[in-house]
PDB file of N, CA and C in Angstrom:
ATOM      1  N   UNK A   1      -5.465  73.414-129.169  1.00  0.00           N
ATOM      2  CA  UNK A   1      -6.300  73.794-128.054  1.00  0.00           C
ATOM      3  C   UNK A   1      -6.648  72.528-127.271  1.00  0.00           C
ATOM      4  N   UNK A   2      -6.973  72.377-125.934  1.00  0.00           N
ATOM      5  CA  UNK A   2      -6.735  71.639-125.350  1.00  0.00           C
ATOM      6  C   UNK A   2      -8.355  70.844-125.523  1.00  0.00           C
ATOM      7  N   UNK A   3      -8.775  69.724-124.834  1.00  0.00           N
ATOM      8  CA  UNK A   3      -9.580  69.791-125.062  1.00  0.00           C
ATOM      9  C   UNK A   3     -11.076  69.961-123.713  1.00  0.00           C
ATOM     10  N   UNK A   4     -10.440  70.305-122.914  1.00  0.00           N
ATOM     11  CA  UNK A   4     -11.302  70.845-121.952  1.00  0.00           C
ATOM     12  C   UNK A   4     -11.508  72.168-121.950  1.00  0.00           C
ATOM     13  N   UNK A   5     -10.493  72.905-122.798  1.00  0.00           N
ATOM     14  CA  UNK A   5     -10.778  74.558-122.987  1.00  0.00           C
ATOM     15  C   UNK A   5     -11.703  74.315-124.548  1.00  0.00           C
ATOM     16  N   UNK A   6     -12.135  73.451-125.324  1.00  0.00           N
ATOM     17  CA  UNK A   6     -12.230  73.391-126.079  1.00  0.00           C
ATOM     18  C   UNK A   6     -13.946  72.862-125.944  1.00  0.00           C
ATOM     19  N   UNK A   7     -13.845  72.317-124.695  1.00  0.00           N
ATOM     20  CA  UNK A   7     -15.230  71.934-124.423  1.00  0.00           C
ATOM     21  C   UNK A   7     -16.261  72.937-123.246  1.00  0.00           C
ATOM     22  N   UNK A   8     -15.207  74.210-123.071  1.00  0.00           N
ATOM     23  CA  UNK A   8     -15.922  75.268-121.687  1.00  0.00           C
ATOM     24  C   UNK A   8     -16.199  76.347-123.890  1.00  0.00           C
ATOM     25  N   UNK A   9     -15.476  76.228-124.504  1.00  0.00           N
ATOM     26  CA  UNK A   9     -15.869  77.126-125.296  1.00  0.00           C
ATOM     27  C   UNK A   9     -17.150  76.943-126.761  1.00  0.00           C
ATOM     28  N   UNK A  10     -16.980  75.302-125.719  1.00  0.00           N
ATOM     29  CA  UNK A  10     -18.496  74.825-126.834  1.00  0.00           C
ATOM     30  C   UNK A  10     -19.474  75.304-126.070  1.00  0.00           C
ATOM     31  N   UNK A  11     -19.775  74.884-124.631  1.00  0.00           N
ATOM     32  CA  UNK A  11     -20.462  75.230-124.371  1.00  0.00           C
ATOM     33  C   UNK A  11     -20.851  76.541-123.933  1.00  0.00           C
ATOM     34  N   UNK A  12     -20.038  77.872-123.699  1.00  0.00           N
ATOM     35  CA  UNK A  12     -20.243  78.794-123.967  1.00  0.00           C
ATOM     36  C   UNK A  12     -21.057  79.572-125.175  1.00  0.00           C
ATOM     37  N   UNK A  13     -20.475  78.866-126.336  1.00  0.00           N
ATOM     38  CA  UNK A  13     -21.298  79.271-127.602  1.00  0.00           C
ATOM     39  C   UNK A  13     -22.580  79.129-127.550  1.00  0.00           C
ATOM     40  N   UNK A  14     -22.847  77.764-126.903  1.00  0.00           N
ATOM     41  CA  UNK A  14     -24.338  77.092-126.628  1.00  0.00           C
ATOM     42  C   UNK A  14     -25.220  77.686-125.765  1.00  0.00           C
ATOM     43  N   UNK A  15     -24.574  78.670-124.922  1.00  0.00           N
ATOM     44  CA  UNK A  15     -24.875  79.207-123.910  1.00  0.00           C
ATOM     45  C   UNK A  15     -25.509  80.526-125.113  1.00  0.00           C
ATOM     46  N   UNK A  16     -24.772  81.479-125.442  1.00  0.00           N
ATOM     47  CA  UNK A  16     -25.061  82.275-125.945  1.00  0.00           C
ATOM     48  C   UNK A  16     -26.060  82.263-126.941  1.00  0.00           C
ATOM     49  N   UNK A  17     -26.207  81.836-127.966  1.00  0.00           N
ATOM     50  CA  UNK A  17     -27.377  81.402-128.706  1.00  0.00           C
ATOM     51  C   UNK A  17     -28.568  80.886-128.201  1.00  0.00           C
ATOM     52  N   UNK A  18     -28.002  80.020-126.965  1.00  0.00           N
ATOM     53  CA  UNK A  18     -29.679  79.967-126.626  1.00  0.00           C
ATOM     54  C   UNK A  18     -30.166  81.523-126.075  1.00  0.00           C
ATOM     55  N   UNK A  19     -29.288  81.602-125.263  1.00  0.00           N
ATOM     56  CA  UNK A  19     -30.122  83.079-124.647  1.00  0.00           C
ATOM     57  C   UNK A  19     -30.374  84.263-126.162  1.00  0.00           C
ATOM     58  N   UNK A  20     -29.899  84.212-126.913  1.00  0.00           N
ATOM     59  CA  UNK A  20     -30.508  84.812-128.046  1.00  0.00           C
ATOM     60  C   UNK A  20     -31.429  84.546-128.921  1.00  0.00           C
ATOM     61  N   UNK A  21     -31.555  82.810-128.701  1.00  0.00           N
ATOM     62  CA  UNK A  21     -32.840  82.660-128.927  1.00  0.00           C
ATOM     63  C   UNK A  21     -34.233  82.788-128.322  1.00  0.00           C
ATOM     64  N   UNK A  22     -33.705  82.603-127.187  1.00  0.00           N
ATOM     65  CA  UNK A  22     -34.513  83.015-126.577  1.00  0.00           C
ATOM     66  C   UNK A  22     -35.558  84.532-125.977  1.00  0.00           C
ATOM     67  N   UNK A  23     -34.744  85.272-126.466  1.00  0.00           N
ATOM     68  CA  UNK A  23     -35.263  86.470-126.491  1.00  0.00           C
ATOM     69  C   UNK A  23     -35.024  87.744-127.364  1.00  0.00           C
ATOM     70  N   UNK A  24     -34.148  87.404-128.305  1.00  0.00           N
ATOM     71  CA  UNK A  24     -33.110  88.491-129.317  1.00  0.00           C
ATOM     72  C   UNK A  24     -34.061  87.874-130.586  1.00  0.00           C
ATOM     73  N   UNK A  25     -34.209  86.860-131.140  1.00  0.00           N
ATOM     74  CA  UNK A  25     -34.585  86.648-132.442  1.00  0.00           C
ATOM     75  C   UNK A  25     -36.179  86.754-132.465  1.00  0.00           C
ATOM     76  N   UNK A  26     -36.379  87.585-133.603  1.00  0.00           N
ATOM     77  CA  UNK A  26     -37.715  88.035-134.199  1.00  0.00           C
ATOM     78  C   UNK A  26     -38.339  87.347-135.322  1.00  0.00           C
ATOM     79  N   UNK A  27     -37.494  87.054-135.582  1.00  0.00           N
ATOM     80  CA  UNK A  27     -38.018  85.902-137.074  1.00  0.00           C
ATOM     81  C   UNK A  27     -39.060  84.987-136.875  1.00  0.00           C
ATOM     82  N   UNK A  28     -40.519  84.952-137.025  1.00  0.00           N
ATOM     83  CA  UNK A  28     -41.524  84.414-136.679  1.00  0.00           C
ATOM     84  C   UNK A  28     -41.127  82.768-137.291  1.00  0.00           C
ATOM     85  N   UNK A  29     -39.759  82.092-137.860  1.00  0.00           N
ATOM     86  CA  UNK A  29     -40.063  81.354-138.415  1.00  0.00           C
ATOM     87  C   UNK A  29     -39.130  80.127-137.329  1.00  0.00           C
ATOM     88  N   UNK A  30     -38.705  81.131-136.262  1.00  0.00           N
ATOM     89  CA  UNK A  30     -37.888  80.227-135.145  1.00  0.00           C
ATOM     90  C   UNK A  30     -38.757  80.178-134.445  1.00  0.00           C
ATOM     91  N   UNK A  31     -39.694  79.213-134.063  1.00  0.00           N
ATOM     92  CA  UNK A  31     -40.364  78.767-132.867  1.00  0.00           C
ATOM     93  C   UNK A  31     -39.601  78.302-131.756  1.00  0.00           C
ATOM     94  N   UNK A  32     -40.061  77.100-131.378  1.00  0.00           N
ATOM     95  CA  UNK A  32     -39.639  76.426-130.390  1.00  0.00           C
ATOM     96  C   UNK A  32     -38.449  75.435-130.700  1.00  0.00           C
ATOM     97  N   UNK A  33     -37.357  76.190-130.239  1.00  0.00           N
ATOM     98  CA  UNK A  33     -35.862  75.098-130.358  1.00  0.00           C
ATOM     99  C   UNK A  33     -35.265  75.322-129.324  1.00  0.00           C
ATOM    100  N   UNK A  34     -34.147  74.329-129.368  1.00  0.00           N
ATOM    101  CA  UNK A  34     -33.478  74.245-127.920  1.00  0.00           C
ATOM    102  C   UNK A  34     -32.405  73.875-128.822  1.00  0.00           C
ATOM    103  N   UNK A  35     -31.013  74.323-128.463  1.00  0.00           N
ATOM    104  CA  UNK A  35     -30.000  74.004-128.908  1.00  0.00           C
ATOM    105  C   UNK A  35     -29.335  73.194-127.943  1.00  0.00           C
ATOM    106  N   UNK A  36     -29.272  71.981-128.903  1.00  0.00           N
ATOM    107  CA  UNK A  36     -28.732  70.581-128.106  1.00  0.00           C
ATOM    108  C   UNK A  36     -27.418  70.858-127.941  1.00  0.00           C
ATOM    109  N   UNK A  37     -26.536  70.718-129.186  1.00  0.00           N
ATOM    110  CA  UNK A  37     -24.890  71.059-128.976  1.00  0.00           C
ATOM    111  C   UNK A  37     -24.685  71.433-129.967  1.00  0.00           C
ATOM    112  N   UNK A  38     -23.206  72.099-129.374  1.00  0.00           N
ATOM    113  CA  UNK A  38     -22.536  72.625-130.371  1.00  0.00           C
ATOM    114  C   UNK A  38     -20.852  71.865-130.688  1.00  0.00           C
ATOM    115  N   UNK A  39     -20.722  71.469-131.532  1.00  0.00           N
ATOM    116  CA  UNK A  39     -19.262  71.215-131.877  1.00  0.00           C
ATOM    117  C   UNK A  39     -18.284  71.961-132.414  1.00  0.00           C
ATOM    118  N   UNK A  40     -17.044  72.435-132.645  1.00  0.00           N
ATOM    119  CA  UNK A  40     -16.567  73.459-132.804  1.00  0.00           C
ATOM    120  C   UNK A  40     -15.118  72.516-133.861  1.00  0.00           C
ATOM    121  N   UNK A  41     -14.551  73.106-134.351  1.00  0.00           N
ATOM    122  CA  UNK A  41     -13.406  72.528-135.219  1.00  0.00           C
ATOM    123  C   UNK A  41     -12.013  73.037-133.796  1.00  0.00           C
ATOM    124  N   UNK A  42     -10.772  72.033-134.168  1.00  0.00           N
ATOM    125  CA  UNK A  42     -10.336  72.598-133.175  1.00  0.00           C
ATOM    126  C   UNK A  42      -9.548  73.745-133.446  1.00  0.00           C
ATOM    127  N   UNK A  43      -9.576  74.391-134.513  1.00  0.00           N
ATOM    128  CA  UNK A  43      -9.292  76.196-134.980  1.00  0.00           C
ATOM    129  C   UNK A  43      -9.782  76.995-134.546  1.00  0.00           C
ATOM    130  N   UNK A  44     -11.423  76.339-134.028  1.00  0.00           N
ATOM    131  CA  UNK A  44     -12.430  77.476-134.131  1.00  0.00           C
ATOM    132  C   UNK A  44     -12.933  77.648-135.034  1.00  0.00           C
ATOM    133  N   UNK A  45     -12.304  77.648-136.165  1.00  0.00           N
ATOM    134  CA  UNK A  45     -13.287  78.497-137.456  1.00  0.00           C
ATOM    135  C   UNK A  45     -14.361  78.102-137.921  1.00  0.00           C
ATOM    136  N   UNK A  46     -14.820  76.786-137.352  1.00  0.00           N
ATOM    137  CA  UNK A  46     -16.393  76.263-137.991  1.00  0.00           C
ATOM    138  C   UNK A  46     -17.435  75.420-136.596  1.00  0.00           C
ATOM    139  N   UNK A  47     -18.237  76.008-136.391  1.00  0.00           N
ATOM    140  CA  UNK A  47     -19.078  75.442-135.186  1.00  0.00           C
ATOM    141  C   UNK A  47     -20.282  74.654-135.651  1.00  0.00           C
ATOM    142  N   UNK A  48     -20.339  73.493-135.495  1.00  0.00           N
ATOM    143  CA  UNK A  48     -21.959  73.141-135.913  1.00  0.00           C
ATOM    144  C   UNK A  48     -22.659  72.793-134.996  1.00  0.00           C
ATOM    145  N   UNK A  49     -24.343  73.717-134.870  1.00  0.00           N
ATOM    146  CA  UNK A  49     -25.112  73.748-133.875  1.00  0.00           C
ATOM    147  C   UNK A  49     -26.495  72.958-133.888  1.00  0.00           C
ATOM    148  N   UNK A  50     -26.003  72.001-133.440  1.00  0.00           N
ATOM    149  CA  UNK A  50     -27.592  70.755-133.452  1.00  0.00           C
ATOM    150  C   UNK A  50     -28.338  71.266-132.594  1.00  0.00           C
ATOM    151  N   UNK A  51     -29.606  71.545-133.087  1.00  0.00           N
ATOM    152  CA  UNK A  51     -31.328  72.146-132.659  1.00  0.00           C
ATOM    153  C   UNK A  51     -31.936  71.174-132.712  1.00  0.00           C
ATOM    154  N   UNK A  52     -33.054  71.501-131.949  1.00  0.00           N
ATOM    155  CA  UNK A  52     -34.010  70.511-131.555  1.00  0.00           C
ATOM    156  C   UNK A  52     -35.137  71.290-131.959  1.00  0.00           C
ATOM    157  N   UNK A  53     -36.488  71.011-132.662  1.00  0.00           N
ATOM    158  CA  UNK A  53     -37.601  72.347-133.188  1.00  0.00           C
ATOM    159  C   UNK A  53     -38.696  71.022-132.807  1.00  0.00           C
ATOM    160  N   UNK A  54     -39.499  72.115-132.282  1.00  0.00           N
ATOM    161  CA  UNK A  54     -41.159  71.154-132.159  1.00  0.00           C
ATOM    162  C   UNK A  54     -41.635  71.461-133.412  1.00  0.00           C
ATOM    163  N   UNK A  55     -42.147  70.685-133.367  1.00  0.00           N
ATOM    164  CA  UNK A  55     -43.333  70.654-134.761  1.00  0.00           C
ATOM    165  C   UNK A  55     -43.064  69.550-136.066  1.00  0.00           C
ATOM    166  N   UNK A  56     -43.298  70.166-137.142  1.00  0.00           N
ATOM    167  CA  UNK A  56     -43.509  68.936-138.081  1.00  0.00           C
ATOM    168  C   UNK A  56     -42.146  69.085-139.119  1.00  0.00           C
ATOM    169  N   UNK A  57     -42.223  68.265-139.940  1.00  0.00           N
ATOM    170  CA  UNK A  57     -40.637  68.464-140.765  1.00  0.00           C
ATOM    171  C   UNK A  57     -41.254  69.709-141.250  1.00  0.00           C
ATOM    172  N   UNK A  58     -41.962  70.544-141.920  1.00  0.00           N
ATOM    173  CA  UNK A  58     -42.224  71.646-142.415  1.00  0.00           C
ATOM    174  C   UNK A  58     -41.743  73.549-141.512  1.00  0.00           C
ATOM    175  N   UNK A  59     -42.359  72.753-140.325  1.00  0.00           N
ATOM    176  CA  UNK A  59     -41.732  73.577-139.322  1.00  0.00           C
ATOM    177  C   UNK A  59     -40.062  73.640-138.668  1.00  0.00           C
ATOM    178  N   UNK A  60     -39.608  72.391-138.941  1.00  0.00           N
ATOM    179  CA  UNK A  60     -38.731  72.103-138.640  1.00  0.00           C
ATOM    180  C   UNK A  60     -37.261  72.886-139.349  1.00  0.00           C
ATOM    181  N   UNK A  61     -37.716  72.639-140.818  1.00  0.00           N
ATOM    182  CA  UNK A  61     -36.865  73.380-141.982  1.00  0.00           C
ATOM    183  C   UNK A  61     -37.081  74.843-141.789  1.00  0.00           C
ATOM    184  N   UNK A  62     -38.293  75.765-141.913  1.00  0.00           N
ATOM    185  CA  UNK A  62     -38.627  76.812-141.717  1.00  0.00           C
ATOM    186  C   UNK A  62     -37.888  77.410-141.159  1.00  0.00           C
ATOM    187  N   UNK A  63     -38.003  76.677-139.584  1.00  0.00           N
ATOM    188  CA  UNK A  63     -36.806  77.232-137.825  1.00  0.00           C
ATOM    189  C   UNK A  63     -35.406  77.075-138.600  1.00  0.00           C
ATOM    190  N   UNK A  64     -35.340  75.685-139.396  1.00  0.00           N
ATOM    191  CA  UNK A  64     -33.281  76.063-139.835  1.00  0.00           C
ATOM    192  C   UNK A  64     -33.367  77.059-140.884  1.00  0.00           C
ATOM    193  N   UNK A  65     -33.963  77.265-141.667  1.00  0.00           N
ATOM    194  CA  UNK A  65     -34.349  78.529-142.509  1.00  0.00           C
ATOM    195  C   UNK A  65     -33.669  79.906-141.806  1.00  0.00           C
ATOM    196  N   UNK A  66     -34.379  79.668-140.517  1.00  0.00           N
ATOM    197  CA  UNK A  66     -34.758  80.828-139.823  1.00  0.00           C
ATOM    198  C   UNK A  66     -33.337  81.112-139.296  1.00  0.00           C
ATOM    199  N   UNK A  67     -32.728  80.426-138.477  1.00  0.00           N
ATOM    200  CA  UNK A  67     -31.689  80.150-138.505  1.00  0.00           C
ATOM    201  C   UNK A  67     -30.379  80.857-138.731  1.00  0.00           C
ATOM    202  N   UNK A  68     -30.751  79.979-140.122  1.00  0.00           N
ATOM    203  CA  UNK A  68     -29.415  80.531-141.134  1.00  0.00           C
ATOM    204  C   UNK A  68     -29.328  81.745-141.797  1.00  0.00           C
ATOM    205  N   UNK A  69     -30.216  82.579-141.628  1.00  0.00           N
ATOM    206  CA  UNK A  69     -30.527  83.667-141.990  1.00  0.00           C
ATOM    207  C   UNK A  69     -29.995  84.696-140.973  1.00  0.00           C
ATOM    208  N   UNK A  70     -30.050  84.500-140.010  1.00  0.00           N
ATOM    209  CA  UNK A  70     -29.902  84.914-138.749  1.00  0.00           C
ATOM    210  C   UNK A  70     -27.989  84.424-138.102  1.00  0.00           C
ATOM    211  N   UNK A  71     -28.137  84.094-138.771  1.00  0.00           N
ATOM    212  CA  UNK A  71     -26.700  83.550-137.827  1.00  0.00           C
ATOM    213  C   UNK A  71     -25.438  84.665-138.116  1.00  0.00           C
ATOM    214  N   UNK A  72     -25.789  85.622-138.931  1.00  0.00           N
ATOM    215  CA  UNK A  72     -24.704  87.294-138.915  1.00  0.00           C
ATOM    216  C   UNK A  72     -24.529  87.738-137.742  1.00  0.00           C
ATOM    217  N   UNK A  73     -26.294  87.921-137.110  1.00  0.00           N
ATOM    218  CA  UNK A  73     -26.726  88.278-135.873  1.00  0.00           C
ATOM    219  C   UNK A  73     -26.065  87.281-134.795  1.00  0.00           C
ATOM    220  N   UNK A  74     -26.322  86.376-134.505  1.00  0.00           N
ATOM    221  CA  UNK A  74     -26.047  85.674-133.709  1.00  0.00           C
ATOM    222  C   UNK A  74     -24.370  85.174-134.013  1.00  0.00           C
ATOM    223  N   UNK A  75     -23.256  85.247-134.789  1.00  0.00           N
ATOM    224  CA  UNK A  75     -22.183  85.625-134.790  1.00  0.00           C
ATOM    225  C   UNK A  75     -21.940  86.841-134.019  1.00  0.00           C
ATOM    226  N   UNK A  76     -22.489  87.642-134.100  1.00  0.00           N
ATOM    227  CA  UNK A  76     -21.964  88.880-133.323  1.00  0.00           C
ATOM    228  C   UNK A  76     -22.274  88.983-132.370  1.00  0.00           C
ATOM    229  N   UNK A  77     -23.363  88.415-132.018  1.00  0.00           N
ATOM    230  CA  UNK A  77     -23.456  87.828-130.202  1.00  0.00           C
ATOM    231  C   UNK A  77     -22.571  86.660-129.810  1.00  0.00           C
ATOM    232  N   UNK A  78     -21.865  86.426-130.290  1.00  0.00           N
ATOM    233  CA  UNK A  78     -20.735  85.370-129.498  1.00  0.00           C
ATOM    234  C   UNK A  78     -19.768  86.385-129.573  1.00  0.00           C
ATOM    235  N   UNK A  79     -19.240  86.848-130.813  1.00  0.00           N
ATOM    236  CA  UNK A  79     -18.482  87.952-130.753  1.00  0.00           C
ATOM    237  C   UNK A  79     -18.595  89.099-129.706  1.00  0.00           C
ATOM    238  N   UNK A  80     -19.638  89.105-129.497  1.00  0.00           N
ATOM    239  CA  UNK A  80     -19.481  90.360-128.330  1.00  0.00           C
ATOM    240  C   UNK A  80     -19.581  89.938-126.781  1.00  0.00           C
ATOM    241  N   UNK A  81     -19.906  88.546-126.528  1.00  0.00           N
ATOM    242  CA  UNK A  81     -20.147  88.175-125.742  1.00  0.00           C
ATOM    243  C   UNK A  81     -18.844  87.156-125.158  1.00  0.00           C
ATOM    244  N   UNK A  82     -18.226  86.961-125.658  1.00  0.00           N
ATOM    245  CA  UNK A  82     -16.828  86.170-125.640  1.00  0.00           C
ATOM    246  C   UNK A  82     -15.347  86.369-126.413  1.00  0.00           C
ATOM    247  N   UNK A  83     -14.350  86.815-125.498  1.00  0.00           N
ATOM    248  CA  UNK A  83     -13.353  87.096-126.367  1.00  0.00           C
ATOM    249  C   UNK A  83     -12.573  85.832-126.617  1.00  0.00           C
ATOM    250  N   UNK A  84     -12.210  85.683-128.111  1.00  0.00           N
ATOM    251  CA  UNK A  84     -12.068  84.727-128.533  1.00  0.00           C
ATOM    252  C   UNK A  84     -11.333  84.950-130.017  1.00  0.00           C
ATOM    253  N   UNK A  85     -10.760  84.906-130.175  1.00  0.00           N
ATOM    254  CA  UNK A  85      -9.309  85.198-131.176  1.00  0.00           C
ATOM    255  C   UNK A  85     -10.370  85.489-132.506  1.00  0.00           C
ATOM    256  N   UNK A  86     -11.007  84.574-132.851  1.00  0.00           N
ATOM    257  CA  UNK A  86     -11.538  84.146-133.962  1.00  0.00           C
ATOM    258  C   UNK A  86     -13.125  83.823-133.856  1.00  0.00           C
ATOM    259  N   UNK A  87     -14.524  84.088-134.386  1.00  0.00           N
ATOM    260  CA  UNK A  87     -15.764  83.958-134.069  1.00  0.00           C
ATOM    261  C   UNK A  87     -16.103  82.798-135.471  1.00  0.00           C
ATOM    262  N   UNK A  88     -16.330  81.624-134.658  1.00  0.00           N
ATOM    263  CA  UNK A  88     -16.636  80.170-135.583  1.00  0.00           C
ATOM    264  C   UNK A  88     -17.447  80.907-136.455  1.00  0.00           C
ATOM    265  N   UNK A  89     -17.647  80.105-138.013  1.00  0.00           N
ATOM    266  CA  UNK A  89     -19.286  80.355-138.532  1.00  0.00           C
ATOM    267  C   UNK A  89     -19.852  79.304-138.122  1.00  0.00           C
ATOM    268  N   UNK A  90     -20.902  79.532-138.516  1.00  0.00           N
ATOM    269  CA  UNK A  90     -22.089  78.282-137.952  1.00  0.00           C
ATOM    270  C   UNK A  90     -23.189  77.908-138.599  1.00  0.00           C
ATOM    271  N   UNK A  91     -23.062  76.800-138.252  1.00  0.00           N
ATOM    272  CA  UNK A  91     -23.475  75.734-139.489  1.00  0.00           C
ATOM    273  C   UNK A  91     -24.748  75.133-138.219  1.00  0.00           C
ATOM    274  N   UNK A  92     -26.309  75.079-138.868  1.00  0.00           N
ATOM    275  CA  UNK A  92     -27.239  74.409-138.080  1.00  0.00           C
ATOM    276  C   UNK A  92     -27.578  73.126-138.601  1.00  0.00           C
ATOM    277  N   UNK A  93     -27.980  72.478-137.848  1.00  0.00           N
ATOM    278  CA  UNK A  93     -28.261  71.293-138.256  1.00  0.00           C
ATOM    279  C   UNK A  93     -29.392  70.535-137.061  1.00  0.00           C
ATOM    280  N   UNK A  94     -30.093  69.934-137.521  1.00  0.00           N
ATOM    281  CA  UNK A  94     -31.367  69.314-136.513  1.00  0.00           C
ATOM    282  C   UNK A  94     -31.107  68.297-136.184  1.00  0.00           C
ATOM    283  N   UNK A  95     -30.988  68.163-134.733  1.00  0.00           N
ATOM    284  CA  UNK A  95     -30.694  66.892-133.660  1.00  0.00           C
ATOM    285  C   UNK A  95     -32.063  66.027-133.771  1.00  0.00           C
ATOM    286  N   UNK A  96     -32.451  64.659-134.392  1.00  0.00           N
ATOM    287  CA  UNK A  96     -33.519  64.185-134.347  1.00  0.00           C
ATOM    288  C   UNK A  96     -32.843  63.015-133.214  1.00  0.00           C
ATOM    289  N   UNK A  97     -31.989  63.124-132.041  1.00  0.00           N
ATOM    290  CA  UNK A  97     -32.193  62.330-131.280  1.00  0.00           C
ATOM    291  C   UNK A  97     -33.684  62.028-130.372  1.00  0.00           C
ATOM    292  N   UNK A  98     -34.103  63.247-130.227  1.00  0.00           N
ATOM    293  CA  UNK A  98     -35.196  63.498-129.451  1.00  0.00           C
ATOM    294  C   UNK A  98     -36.468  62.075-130.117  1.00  0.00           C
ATOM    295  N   UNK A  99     -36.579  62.374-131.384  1.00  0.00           N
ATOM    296  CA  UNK A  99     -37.354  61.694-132.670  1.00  0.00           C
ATOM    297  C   UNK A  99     -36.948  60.200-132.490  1.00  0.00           C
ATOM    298  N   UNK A 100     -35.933  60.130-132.212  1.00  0.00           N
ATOM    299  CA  UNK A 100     -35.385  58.603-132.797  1.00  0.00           C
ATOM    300  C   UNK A 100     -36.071  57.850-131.552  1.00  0.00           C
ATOM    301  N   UNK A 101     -35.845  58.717-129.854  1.00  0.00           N
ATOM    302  CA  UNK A 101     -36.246  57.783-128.966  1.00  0.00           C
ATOM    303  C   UNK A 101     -37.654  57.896-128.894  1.00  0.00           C
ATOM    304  N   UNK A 102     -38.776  59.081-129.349  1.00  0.00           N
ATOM    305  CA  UNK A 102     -39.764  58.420-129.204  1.00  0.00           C
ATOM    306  C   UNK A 102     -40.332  57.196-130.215  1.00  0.00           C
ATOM    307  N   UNK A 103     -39.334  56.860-131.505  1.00  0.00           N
ATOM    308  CA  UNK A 103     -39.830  55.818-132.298  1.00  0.00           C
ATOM    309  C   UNK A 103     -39.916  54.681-131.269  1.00  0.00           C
ATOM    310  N   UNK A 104     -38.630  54.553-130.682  1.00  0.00           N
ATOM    311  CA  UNK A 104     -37.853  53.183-130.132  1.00  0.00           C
ATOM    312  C   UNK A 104     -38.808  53.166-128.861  1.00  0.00           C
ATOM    313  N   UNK A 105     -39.714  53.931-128.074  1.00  0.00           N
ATOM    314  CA  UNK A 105     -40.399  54.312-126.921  1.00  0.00           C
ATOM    315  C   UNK A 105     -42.019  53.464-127.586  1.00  0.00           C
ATOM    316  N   UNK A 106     -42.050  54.285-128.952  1.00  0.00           N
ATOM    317  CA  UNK A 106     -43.547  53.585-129.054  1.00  0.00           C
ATOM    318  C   UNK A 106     -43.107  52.362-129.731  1.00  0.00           C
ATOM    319  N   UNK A 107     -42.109  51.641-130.083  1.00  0.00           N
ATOM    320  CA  UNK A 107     -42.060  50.549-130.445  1.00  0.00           C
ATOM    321  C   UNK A 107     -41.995  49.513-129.504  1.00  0.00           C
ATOM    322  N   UNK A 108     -41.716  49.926-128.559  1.00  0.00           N
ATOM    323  CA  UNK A 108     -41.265  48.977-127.544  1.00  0.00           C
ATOM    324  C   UNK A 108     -42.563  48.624-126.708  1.00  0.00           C
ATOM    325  N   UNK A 109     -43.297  50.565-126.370  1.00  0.00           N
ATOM    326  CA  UNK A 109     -45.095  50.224-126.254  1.00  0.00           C
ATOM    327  C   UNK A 109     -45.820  48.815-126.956  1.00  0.00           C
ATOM    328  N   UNK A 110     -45.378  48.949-128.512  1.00  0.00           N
ATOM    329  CA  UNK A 110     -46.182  47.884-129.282  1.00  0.00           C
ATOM    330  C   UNK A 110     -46.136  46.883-128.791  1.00  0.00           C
ATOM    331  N   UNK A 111     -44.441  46.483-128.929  1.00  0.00           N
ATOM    332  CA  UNK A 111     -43.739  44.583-128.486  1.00  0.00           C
ATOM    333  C   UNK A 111     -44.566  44.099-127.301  1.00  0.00           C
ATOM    334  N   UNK A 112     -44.657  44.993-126.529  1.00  0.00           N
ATOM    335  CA  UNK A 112     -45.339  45.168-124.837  1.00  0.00           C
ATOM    336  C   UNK A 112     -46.594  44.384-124.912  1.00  0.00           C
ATOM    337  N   UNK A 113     -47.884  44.585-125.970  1.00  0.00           N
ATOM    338  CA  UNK A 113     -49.178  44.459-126.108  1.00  0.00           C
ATOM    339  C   UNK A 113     -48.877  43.268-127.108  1.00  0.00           C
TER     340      UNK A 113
END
């Protein structure tokens, strides 16, 4: 697969899950996430979806909890929402880029003073 068809079908996936997170999932244990990216194998058969969750590491695990529990559901919303030979599984995983720059943000605050 090429890899610009390979990168309209990442972000398609990314597309879809958010909008199901955004309004399809009930699981009180998905708060607030934003799905950063998704990477895909180039078969298809395995997608891994880096989230972003507010809150604390407790909350954080909970939302991938939440997640992975959920991701039958949200397989079958890509599945129904994209034809596509084959529907990745999906694998979550938490993007702490967000985390890393506010360390490097208040560290740099410190050096400053």
């Amino acid at each position: 697969m090429s890899s610009d068809r390979l990168a309209r079908v990442e972000e398609a996936i990314r597309e879809v899950i958010a909008d199901a997170l955004a309004g399809d999932i009930k699981d009180p244990r998905v708060g607030f996430v934003t799905v950063t990216d998704v990477r895909t194998s180039p078969d298809l058969r395995h997608a891994h979806v880096h989230v972003s969750v507010l809150g604390d590491e407790r909350e954080r695990e909970d939302c991938l909890q939440g997640l992975r529990s959920a991701h039958g559901f949200l397989q079958r919303q890509i599945a129904a929402q994209l034809r596509l030979k084959r529907t990745p599984e999906l694998e979550f995983h938490y993007d702490n880029t967000t985390d890393n720059a506010m360390r490097i943000e208040a560290l740099l605050r410190e050096e400053r003073r």
